[in-house]
PDB file of N, CA and C in Angstrom:
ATOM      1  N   UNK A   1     -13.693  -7.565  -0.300  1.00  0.00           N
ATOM      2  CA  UNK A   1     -13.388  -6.188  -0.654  1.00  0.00           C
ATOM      3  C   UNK A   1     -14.147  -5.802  -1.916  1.00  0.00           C
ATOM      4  N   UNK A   2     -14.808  -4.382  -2.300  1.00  0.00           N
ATOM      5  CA  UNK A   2     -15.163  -3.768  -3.342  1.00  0.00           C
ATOM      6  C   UNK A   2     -14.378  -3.667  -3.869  1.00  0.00           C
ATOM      7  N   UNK A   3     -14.872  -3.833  -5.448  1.00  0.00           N
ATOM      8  CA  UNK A   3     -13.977  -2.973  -6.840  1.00  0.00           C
ATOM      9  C   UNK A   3     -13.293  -1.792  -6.103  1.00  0.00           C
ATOM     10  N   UNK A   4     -14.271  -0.726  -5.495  1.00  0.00           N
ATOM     11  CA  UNK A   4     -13.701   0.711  -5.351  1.00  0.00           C
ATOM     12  C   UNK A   4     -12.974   0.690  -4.373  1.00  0.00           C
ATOM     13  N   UNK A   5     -12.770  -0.357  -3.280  1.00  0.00           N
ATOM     14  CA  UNK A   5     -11.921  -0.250  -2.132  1.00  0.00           C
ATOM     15  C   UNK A   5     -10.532  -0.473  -2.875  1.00  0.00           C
ATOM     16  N   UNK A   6     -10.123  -1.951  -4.104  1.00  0.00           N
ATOM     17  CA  UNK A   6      -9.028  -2.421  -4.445  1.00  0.00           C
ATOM     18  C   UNK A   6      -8.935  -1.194  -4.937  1.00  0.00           C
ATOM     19  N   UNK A   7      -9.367  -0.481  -6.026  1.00  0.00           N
ATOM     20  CA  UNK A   7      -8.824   0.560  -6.623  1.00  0.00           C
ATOM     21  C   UNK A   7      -8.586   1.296  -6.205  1.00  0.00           C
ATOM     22  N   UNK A   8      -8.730   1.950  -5.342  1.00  0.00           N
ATOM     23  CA  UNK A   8      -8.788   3.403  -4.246  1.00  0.00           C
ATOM     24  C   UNK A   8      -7.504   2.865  -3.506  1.00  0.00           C
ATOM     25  N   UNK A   9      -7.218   1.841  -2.859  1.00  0.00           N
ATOM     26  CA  UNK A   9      -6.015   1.620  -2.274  1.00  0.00           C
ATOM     27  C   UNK A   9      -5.064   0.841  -3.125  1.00  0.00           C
ATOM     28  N   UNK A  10      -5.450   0.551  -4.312  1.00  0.00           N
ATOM     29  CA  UNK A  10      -4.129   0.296  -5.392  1.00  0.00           C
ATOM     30  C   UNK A  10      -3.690   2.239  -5.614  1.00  0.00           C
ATOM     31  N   UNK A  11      -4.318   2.820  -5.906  1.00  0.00           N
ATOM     32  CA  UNK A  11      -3.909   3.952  -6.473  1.00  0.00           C
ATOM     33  C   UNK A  11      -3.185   4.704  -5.316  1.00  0.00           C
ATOM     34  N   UNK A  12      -3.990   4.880  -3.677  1.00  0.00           N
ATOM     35  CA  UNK A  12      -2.637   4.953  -2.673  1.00  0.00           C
ATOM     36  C   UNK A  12      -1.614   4.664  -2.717  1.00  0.00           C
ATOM     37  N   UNK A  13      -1.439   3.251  -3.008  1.00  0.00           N
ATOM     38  CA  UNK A  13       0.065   2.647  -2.667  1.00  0.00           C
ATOM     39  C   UNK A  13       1.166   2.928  -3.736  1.00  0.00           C
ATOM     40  N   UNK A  14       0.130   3.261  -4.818  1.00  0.00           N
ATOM     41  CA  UNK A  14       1.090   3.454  -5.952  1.00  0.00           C
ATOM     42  C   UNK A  14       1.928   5.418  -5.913  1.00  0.00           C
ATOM     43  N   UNK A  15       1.036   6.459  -5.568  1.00  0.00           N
ATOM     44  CA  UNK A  15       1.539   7.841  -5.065  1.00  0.00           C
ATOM     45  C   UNK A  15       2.351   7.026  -3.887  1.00  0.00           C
ATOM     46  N   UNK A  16       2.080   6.357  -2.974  1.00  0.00           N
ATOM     47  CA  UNK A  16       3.296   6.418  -1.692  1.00  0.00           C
ATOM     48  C   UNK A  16       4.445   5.901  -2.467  1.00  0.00           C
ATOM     49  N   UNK A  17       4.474   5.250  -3.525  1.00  0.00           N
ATOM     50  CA  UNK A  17       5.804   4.505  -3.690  1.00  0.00           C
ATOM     51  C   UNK A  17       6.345   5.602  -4.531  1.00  0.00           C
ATOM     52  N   UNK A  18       5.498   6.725  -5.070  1.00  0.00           N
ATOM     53  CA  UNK A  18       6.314   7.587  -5.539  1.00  0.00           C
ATOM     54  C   UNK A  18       6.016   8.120  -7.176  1.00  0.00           C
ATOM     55  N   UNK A  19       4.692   6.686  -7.689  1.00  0.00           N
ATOM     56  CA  UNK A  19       3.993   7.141  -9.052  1.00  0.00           C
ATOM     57  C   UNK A  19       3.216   8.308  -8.813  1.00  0.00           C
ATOM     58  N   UNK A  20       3.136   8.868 -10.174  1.00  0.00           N
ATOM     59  CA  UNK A  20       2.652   9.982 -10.281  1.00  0.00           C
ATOM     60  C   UNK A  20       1.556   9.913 -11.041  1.00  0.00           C
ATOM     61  N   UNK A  21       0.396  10.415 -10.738  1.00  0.00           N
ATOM     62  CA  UNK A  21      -1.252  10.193 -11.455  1.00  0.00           C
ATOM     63  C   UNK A  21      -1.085  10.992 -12.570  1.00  0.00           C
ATOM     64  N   UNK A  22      -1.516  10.533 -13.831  1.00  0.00           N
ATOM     65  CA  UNK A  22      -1.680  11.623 -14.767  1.00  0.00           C
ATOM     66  C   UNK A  22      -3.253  11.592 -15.487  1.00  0.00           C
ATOM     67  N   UNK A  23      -3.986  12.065 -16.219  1.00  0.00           N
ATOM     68  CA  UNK A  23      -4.872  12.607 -16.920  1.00  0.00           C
ATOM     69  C   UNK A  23      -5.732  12.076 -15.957  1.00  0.00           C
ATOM     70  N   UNK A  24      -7.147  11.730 -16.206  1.00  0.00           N
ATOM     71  CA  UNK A  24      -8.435  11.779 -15.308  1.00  0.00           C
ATOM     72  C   UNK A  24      -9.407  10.649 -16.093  1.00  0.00           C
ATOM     73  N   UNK A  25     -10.190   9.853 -15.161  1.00  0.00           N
ATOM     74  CA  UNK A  25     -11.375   9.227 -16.017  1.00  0.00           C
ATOM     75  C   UNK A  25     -10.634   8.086 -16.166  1.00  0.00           C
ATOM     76  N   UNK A  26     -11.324   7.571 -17.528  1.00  0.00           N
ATOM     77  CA  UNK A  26     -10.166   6.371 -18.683  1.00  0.00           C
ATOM     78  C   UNK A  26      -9.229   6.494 -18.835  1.00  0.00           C
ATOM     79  N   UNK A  27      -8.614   7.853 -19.159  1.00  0.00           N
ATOM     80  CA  UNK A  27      -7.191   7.639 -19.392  1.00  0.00           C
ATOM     81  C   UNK A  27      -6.486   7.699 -18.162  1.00  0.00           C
ATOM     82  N   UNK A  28      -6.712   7.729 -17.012  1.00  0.00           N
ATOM     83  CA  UNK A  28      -5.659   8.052 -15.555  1.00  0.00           C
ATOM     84  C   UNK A  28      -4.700   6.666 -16.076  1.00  0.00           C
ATOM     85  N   UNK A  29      -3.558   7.177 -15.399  1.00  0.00           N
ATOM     86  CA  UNK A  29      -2.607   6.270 -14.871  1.00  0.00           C
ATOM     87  C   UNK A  29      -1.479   6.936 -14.280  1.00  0.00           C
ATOM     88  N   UNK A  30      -0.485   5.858 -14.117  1.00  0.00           N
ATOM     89  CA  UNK A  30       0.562   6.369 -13.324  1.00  0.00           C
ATOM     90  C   UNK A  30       1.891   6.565 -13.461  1.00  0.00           C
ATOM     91  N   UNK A  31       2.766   7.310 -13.889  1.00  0.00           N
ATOM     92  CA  UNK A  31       4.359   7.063 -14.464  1.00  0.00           C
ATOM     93  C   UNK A  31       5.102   7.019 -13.318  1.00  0.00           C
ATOM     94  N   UNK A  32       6.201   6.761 -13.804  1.00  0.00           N
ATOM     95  CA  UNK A  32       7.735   6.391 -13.201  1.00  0.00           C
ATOM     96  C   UNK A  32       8.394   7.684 -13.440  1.00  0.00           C
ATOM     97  N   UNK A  33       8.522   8.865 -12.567  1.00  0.00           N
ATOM     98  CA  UNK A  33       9.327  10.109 -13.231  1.00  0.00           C
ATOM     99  C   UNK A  33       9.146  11.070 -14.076  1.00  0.00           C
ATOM    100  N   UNK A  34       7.661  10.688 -14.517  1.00  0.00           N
ATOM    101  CA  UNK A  34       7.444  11.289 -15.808  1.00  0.00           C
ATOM    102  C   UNK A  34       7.783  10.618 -17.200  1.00  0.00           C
ATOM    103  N   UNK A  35       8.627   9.630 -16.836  1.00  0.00           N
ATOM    104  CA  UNK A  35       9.478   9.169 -18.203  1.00  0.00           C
ATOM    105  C   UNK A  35       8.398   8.111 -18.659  1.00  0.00           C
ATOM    106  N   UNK A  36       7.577   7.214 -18.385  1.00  0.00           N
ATOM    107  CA  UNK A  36       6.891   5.690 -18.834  1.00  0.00           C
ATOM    108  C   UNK A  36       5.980   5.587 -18.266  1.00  0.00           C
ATOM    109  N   UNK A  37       4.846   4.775 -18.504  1.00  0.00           N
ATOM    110  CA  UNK A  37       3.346   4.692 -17.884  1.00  0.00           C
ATOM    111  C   UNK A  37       3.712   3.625 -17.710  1.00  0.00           C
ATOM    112  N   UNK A  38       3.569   3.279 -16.169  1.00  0.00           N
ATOM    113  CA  UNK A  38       3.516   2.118 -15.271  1.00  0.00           C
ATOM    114  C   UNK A  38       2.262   1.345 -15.276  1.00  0.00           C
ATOM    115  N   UNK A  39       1.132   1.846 -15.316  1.00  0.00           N
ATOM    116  CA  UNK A  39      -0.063   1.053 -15.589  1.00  0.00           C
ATOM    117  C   UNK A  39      -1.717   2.190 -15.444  1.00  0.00           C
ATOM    118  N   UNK A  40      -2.645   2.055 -15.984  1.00  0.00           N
ATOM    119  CA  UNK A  40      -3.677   2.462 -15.562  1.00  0.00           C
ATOM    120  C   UNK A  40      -3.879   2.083 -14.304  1.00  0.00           C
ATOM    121  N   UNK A  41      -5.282   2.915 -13.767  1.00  0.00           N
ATOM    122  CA  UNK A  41      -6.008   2.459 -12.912  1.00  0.00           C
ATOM    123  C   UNK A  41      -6.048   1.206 -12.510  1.00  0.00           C
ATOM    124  N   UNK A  42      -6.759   0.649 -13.735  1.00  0.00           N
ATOM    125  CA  UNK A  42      -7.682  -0.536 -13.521  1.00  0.00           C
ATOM    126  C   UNK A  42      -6.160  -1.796 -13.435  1.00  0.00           C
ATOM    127  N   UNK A  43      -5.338  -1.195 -13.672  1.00  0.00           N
ATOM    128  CA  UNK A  43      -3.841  -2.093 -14.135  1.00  0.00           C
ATOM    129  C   UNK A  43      -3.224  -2.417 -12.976  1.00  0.00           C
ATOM    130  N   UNK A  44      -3.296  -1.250 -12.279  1.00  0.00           N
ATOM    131  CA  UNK A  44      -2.348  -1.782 -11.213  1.00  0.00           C
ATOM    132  C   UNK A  44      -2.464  -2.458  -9.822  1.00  0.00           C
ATOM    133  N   UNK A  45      -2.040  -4.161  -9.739  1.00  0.00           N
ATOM    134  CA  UNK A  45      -1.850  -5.103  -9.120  1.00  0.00           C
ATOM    135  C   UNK A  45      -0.967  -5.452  -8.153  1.00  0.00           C
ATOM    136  N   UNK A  46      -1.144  -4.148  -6.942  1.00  0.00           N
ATOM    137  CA  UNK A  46      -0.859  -4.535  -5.761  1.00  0.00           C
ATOM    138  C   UNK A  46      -1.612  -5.719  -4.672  1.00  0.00           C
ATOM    139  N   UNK A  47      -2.579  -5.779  -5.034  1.00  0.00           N
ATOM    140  CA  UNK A  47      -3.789  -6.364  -4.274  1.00  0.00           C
ATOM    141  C   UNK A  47      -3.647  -8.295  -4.793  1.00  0.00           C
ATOM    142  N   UNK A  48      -3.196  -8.301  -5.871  1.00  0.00           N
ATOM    143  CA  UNK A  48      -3.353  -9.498  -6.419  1.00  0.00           C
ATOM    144  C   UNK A  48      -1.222  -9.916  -6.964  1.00  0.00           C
ATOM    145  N   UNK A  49      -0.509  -9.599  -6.682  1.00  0.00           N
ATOM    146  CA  UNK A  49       0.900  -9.825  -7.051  1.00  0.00           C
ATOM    147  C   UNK A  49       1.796  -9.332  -6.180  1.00  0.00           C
ATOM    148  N   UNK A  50       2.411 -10.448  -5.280  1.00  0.00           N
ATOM    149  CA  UNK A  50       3.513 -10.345  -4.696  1.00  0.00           C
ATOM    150  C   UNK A  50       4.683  -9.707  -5.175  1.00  0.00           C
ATOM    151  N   UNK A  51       4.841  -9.804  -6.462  1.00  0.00           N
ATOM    152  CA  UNK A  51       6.171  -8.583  -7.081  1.00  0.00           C
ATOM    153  C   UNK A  51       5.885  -7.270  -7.347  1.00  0.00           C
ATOM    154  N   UNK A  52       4.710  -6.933  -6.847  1.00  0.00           N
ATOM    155  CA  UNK A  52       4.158  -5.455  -6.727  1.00  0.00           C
ATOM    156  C   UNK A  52       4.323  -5.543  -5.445  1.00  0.00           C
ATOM    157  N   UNK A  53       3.513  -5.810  -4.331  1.00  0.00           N
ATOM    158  CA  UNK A  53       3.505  -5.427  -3.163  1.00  0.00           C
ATOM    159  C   UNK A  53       4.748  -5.459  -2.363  1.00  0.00           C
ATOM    160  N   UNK A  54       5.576  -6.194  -2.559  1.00  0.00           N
ATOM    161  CA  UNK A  54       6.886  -6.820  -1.770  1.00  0.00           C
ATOM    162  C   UNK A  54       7.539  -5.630  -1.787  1.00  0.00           C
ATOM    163  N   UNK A  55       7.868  -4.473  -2.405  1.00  0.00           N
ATOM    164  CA  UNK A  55       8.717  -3.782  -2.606  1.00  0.00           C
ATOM    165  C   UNK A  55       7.553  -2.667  -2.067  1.00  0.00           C
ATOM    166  N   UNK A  56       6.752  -2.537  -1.628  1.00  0.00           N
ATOM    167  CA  UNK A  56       6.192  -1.807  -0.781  1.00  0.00           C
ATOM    168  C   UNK A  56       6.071  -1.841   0.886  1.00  0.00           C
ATOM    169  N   UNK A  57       6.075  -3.640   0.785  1.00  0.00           N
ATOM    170  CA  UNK A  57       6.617  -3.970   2.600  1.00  0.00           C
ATOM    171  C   UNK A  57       8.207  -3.484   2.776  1.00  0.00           C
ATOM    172  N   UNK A  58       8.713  -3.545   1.661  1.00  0.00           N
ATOM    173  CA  UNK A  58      10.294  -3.307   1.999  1.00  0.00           C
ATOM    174  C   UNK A  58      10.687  -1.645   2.423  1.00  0.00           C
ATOM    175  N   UNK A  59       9.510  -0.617   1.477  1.00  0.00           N
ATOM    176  CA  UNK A  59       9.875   0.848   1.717  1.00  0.00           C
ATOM    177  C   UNK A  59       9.423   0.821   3.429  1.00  0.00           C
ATOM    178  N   UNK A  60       8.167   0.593   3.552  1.00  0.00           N
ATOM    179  CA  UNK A  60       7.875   0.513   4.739  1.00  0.00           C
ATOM    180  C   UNK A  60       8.827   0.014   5.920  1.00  0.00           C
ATOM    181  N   UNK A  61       9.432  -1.157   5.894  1.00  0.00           N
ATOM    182  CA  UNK A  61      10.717  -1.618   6.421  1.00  0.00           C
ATOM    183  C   UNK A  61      11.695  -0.468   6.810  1.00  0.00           C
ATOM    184  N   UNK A  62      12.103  -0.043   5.549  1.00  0.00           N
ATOM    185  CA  UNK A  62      13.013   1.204   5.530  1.00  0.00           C
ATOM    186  C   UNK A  62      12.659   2.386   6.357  1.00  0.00           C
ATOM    187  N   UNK A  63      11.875   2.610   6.508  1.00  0.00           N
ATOM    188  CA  UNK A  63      11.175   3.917   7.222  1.00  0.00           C
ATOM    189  C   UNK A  63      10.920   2.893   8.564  1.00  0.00           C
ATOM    190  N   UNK A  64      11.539   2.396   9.116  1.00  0.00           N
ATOM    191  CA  UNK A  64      11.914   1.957  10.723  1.00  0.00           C
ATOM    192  C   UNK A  64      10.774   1.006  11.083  1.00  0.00           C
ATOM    193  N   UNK A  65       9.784   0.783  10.195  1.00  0.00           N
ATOM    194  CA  UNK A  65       8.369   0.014  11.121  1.00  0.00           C
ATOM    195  C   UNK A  65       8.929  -1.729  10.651  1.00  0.00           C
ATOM    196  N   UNK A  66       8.389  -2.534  11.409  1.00  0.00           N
ATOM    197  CA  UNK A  66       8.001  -3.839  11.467  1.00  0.00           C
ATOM    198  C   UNK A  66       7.064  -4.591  10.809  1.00  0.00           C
ATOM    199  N   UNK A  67       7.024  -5.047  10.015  1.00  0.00           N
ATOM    200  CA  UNK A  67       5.887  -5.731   8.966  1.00  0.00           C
ATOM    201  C   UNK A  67       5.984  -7.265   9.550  1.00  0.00           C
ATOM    202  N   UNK A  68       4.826  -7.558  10.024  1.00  0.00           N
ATOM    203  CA  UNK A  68       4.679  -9.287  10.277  1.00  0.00           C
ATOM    204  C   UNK A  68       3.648  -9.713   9.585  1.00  0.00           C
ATOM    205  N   UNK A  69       4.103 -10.638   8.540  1.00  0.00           N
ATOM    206  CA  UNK A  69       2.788 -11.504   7.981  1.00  0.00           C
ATOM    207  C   UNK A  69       3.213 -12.938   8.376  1.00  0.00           C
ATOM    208  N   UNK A  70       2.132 -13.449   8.802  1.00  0.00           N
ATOM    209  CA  UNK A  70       2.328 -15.214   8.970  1.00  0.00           C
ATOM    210  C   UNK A  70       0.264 -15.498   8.613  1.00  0.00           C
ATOM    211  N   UNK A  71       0.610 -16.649   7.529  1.00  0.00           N
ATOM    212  CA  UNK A  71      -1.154 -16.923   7.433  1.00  0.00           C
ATOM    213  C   UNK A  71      -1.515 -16.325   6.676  1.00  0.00           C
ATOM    214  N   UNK A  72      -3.036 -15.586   7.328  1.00  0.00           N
ATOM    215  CA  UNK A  72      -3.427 -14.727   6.763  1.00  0.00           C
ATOM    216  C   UNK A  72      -3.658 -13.743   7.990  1.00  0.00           C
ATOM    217  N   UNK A  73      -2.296 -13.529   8.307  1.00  0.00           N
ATOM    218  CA  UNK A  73      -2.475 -12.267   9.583  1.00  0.00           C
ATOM    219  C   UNK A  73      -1.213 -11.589   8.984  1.00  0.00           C
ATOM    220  N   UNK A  74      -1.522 -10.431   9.234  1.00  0.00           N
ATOM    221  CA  UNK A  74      -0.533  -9.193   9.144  1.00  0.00           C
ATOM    222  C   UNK A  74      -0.524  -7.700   9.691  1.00  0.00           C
ATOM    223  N   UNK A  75       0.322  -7.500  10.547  1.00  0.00           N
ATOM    224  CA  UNK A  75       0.497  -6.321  11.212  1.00  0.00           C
ATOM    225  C   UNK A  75       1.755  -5.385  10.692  1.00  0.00           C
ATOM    226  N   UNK A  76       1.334  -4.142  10.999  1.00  0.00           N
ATOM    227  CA  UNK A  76       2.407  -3.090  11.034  1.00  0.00           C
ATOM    228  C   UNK A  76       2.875  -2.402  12.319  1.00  0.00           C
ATOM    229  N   UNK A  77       4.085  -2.272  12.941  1.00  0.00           N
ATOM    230  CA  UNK A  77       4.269  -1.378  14.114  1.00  0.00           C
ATOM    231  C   UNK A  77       5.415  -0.897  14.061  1.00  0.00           C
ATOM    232  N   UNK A  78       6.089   0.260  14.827  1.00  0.00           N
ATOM    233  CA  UNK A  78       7.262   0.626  14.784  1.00  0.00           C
ATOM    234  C   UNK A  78       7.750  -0.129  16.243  1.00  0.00           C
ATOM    235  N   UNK A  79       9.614   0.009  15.934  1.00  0.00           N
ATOM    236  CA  UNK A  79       9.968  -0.211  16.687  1.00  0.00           C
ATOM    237  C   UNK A  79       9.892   0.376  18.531  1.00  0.00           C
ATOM    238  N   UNK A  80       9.094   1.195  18.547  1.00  0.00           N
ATOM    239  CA  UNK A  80       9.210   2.199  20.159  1.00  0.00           C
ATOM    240  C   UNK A  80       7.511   1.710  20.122  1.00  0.00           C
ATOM    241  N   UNK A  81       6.872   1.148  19.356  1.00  0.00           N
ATOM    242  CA  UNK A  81       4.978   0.786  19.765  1.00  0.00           C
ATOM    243  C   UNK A  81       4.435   2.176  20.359  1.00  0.00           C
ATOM    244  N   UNK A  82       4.849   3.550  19.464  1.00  0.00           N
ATOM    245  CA  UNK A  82       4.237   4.510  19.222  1.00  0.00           C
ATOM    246  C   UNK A  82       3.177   4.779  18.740  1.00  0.00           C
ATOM    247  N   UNK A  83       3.228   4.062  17.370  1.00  0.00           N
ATOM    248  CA  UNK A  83       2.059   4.086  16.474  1.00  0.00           C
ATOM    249  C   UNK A  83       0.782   2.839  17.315  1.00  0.00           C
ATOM    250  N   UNK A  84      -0.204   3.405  16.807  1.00  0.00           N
ATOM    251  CA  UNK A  84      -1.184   2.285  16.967  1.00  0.00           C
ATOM    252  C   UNK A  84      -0.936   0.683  16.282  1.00  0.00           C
ATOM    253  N   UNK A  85      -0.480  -0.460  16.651  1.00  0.00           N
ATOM    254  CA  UNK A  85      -0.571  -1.593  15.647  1.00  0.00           C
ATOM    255  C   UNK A  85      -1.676  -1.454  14.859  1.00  0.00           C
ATOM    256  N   UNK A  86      -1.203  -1.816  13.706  1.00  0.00           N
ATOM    257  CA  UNK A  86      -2.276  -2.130  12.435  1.00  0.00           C
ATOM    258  C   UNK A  86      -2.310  -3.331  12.065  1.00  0.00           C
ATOM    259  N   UNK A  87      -3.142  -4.087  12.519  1.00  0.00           N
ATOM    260  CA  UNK A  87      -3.515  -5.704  12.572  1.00  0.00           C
ATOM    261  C   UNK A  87      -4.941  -5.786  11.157  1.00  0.00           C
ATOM    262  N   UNK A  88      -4.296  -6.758  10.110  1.00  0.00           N
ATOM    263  CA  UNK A  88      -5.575  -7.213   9.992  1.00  0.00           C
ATOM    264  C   UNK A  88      -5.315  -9.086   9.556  1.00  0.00           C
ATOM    265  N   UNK A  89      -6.048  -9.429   9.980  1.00  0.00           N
ATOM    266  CA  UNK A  89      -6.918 -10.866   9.962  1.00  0.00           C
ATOM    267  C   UNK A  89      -7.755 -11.305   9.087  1.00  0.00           C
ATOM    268  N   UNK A  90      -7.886 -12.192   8.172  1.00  0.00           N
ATOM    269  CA  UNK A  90      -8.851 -12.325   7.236  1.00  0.00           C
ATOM    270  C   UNK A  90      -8.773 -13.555   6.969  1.00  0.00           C
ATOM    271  N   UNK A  91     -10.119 -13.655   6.323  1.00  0.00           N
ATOM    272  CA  UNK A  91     -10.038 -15.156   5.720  1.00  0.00           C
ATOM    273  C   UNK A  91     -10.048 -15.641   4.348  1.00  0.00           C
ATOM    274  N   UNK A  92      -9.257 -14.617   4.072  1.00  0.00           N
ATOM    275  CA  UNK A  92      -9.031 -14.789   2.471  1.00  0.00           C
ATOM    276  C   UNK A  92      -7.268 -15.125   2.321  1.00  0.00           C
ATOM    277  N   UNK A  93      -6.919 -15.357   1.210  1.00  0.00           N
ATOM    278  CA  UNK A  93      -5.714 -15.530   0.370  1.00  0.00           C
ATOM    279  C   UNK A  93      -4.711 -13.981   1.275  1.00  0.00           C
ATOM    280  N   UNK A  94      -3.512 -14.977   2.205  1.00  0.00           N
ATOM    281  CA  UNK A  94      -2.567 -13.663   2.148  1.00  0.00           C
ATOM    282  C   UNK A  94      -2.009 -12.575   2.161  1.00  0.00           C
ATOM    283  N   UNK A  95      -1.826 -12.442   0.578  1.00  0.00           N
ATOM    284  CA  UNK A  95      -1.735 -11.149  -0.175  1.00  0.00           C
ATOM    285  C   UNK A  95      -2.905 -10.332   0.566  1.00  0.00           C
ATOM    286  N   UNK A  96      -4.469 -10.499   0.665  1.00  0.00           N
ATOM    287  CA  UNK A  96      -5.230  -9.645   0.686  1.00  0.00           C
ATOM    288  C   UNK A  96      -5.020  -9.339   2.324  1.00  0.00           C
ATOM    289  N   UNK A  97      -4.522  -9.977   2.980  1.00  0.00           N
ATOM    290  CA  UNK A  97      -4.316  -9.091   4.702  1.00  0.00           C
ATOM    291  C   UNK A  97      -3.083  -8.165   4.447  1.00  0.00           C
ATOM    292  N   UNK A  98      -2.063  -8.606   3.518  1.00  0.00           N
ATOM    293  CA  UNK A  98      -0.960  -7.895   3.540  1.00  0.00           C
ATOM    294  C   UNK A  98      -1.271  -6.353   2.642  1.00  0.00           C
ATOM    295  N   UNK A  99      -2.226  -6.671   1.791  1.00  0.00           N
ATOM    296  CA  UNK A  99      -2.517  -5.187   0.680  1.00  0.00           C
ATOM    297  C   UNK A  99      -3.724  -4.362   1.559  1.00  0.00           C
ATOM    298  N   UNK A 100      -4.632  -4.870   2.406  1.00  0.00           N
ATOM    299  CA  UNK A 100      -5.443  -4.327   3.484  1.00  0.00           C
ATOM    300  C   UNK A 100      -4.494  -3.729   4.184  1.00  0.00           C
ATOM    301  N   UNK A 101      -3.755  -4.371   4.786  1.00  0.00           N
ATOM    302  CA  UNK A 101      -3.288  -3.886   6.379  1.00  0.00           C
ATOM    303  C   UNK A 101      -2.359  -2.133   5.837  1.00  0.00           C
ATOM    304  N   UNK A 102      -1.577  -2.485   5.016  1.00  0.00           N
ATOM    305  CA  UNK A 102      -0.808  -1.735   4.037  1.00  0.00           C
ATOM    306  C   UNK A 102      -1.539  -0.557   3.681  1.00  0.00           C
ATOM    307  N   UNK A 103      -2.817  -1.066   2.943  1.00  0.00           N
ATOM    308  CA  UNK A 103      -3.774   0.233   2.916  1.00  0.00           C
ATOM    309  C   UNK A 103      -3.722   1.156   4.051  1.00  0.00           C
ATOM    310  N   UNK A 104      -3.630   0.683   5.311  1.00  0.00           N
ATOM    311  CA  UNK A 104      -4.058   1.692   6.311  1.00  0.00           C
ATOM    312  C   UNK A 104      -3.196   2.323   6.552  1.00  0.00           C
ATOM    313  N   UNK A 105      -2.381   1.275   6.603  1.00  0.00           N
ATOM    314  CA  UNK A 105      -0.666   2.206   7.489  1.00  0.00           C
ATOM    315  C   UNK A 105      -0.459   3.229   6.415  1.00  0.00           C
ATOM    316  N   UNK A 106      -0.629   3.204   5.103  1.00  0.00           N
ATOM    317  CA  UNK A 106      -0.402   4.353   4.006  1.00  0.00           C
ATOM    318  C   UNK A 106      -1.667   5.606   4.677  1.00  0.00           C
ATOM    319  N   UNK A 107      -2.906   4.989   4.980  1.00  0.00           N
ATOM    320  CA  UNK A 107      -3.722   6.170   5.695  1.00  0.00           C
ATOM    321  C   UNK A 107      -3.166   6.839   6.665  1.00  0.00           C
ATOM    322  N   UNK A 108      -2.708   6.282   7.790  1.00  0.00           N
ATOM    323  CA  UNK A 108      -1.852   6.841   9.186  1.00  0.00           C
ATOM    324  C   UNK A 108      -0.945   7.434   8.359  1.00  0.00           C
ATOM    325  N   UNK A 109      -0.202   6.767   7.976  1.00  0.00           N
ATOM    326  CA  UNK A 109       1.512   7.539   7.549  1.00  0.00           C
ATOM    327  C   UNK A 109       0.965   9.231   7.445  1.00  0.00           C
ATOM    328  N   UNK A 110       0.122   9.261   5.838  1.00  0.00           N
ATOM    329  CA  UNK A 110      -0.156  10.101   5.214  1.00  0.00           C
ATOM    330  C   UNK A 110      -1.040  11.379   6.316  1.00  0.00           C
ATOM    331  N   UNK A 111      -1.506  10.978   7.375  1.00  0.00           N
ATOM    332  CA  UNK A 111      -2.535  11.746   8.493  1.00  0.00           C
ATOM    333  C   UNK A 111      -1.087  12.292   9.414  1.00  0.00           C
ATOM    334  N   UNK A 112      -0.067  11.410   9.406  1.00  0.00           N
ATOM    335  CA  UNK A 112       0.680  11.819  10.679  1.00  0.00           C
ATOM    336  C   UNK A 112       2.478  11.811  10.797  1.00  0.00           C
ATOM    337  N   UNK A 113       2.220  11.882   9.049  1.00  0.00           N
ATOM    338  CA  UNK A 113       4.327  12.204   8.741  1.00  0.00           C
ATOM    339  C   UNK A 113       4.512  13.447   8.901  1.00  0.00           C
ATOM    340  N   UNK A 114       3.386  14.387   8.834  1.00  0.00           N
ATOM    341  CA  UNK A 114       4.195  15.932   9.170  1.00  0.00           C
ATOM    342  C   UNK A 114       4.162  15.857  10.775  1.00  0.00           C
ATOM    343  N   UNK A 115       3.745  14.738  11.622  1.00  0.00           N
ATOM    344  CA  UNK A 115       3.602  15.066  12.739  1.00  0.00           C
ATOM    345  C   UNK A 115       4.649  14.190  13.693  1.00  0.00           C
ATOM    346  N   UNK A 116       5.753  13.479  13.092  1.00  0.00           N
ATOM    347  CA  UNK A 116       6.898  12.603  13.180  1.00  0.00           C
ATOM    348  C   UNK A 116       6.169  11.673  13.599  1.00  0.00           C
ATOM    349  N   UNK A 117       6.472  10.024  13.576  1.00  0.00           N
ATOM    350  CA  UNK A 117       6.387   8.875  13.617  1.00  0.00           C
ATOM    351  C   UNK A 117       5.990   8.655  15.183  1.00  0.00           C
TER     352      UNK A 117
END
């Protein structure tokens, strides 16, 4: 993966969970509510930390879909196999099929929640 891919889909996952982007450039980052800066850009470690990402398989969970990681395989699907499966496979460390695959399903979600699940 590129620098600009981790960053571009760290900064997705972080608006889906509900951070909010503030200023532009160097100073961007992201708060909690407005109240605390959760991390810059360059800071935030979904891609590389299981106590970041985990609580992003779990929202996902919540919103009815299926998360399978075993290996380095990991898919997303809902329960009715409406959605397209989102499979990815890799041959790297884990985490990086689970913060890939994640990336996408945040792409779909975001293309097709006004259009129900």
């Amino acid at each position: 993966m590129e620098n600009n891919e981790i960053l571009e889909g760290n900064k997705l996952i972080a608006e889906f969970m509900g951070l909010k982007k503030q200023g532009f450039g160097a100073n961007e980052h992201f708060t909690d509510n407005g109240n605390r800066i959760v991390a810059t850009s360059n800071g935030l470690q979904y891609h590389t930390s299981w106590d970041w990402i985990m609580p992003v398989v779990e929202k996902i969970e919540d919103d009815g879909y299926i998360v399978y990681i075993k290996q380095e395989i990991c898919y997303i699907r809902n329960k009715t196999n409406s959605i397209k499966n989102l499979v990815y496979m890799c041959h790297y460390p884990k985490i990086t099929a689970v913060f890939m695959v994640v990336v996408e399903f945040i792409k779909w979600y975001n293309e097709n929640k006004d259009n129900g699940k």
